[in-house]
N, C-alpha and C. Protein backbone atom coordinates (compact mmCIF):
# COMPACT_ATOMS: atom_id res chain seq x y z
N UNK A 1 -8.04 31.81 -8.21
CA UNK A 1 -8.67 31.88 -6.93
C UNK A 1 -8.57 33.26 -6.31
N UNK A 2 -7.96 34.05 -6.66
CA UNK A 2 -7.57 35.50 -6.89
C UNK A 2 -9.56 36.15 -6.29
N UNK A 3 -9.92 36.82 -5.07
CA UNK A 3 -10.72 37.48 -4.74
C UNK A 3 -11.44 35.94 -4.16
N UNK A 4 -11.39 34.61 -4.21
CA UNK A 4 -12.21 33.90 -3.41
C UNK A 4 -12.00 34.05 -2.22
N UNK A 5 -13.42 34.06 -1.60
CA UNK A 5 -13.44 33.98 0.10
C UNK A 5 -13.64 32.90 0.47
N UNK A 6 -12.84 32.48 1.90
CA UNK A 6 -13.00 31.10 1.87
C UNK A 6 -13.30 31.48 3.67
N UNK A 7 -14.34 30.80 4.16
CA UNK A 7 -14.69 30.61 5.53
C UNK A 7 -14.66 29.47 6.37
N UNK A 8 -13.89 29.57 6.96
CA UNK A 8 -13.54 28.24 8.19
C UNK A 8 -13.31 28.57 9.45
N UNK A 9 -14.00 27.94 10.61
CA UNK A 9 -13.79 28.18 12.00
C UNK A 9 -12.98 27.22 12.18
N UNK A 10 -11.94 27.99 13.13
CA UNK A 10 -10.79 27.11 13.77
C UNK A 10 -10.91 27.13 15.15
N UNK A 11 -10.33 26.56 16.07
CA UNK A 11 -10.12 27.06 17.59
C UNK A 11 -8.29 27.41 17.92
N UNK A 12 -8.58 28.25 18.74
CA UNK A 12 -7.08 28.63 19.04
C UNK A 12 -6.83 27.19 20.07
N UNK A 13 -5.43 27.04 20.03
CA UNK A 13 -5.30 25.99 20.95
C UNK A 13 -3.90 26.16 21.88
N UNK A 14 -3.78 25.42 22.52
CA UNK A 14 -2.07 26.20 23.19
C UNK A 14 -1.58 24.99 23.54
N UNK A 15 -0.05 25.54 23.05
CA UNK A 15 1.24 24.57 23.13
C UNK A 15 2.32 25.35 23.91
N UNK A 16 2.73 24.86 25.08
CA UNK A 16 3.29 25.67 25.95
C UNK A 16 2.91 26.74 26.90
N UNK A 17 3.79 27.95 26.10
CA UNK A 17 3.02 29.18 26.41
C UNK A 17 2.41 30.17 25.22
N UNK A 18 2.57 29.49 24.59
CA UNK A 18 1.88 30.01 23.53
C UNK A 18 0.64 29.69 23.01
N UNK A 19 -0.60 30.63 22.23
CA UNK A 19 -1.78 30.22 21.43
C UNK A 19 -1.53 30.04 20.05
N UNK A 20 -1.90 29.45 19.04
CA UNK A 20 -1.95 28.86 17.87
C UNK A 20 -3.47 28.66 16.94
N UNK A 21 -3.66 29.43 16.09
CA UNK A 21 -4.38 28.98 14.89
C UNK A 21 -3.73 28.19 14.11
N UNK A 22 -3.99 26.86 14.00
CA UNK A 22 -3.74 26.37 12.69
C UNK A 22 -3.82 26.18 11.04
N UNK A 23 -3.16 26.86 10.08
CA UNK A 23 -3.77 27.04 8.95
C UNK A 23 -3.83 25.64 7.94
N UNK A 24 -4.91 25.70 7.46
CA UNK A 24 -4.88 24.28 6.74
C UNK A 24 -3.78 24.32 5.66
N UNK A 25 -3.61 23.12 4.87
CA UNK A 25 -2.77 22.94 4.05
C UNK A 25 -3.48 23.79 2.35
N UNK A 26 -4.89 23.57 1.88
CA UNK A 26 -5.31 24.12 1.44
C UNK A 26 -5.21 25.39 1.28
N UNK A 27 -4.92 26.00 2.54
CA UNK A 27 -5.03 27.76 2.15
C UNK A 27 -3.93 27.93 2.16
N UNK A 28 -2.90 27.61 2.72
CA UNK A 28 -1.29 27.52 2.49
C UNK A 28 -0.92 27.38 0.87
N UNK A 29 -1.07 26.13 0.28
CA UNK A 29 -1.12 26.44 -1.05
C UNK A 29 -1.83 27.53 -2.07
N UNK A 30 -3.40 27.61 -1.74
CA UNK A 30 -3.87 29.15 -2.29
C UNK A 30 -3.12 29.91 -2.52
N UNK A 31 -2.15 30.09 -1.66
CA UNK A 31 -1.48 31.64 -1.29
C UNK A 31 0.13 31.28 -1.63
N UNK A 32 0.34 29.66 -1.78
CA UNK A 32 1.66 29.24 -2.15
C UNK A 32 2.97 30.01 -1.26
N UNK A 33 2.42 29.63 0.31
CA UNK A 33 2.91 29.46 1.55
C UNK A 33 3.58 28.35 2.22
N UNK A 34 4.89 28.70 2.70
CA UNK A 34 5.32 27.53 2.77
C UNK A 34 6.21 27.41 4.24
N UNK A 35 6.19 26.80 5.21
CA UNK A 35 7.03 26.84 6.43
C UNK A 35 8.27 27.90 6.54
N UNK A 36 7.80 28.89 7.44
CA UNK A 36 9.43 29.57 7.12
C UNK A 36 8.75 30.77 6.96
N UNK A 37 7.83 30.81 6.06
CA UNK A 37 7.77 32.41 5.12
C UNK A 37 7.35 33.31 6.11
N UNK A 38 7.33 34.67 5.84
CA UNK A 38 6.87 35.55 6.75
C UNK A 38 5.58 35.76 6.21
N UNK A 39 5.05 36.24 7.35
CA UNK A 39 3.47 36.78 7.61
C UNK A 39 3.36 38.53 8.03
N UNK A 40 2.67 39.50 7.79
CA UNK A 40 2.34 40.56 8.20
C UNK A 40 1.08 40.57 8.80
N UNK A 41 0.73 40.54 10.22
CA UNK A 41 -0.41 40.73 11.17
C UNK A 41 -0.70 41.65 11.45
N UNK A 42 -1.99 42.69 11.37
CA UNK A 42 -2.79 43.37 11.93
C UNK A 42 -3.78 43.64 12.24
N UNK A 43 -4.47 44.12 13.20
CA UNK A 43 -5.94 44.00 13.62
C UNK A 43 -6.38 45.32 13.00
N UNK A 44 -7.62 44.97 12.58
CA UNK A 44 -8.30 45.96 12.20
C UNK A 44 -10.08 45.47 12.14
N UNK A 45 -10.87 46.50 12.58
CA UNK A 45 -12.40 46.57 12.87
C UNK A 45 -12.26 44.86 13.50
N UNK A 46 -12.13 44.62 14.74
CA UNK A 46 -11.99 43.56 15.06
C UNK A 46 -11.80 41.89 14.89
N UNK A 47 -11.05 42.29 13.72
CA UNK A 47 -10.36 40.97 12.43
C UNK A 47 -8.98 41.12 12.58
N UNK A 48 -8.23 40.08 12.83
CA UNK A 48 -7.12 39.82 12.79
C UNK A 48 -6.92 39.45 10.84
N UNK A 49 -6.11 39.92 10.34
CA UNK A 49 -5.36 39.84 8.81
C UNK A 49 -4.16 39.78 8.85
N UNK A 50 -3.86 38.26 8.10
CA UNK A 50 -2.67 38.05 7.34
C UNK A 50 -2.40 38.39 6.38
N UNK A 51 -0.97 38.54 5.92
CA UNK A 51 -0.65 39.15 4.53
C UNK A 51 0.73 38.58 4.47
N UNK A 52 0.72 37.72 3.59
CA UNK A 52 1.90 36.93 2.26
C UNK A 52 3.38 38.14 2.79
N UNK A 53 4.17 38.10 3.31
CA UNK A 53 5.52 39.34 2.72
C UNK A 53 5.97 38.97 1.59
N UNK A 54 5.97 39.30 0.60
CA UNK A 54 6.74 39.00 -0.34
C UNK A 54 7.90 39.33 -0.58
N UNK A 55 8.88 37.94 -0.57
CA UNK A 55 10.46 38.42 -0.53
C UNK A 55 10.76 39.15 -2.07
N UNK A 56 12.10 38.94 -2.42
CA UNK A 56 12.58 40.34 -3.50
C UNK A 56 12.63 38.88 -4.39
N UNK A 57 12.19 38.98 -5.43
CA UNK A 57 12.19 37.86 -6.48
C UNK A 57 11.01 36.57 -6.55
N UNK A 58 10.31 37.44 -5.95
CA UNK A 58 9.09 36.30 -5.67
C UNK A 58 8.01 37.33 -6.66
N UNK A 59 7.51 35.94 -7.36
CA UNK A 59 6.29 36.15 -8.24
C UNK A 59 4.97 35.44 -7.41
N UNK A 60 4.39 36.03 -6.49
CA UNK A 60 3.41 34.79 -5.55
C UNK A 60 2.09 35.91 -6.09
């Protein structure tokens, strides 16, 4: 799945004080993501991008 693009509209939603995208379970596995893991966020040309951190011994 390596270079598939996958397109889905979500809505942000809020719990508390906070906003939330929810990621499906589907793309969580793609990427073999799992509660806990870290994420790297940055905006760029007006796109927010995630990126996998990969800890030290991880083959992902």
């Amino acid at each position: 799945m390596k270079g598939e693009i996958k397109m889905l509209i979500k809505k942000v939603v809020k719990r508390g004080d906070s906003n939330f995208i929810l990621l499906p379970k589907n793309f969580l596995d793609m990427l073999n993501l799992k509660t806990g893991d870290d994420m790297s966020m940055l905006i760029s040309d007006n796109k927010i991008i995630l990126i996998p951190v990969k800890k030290e011994g991880d083959e992902k």
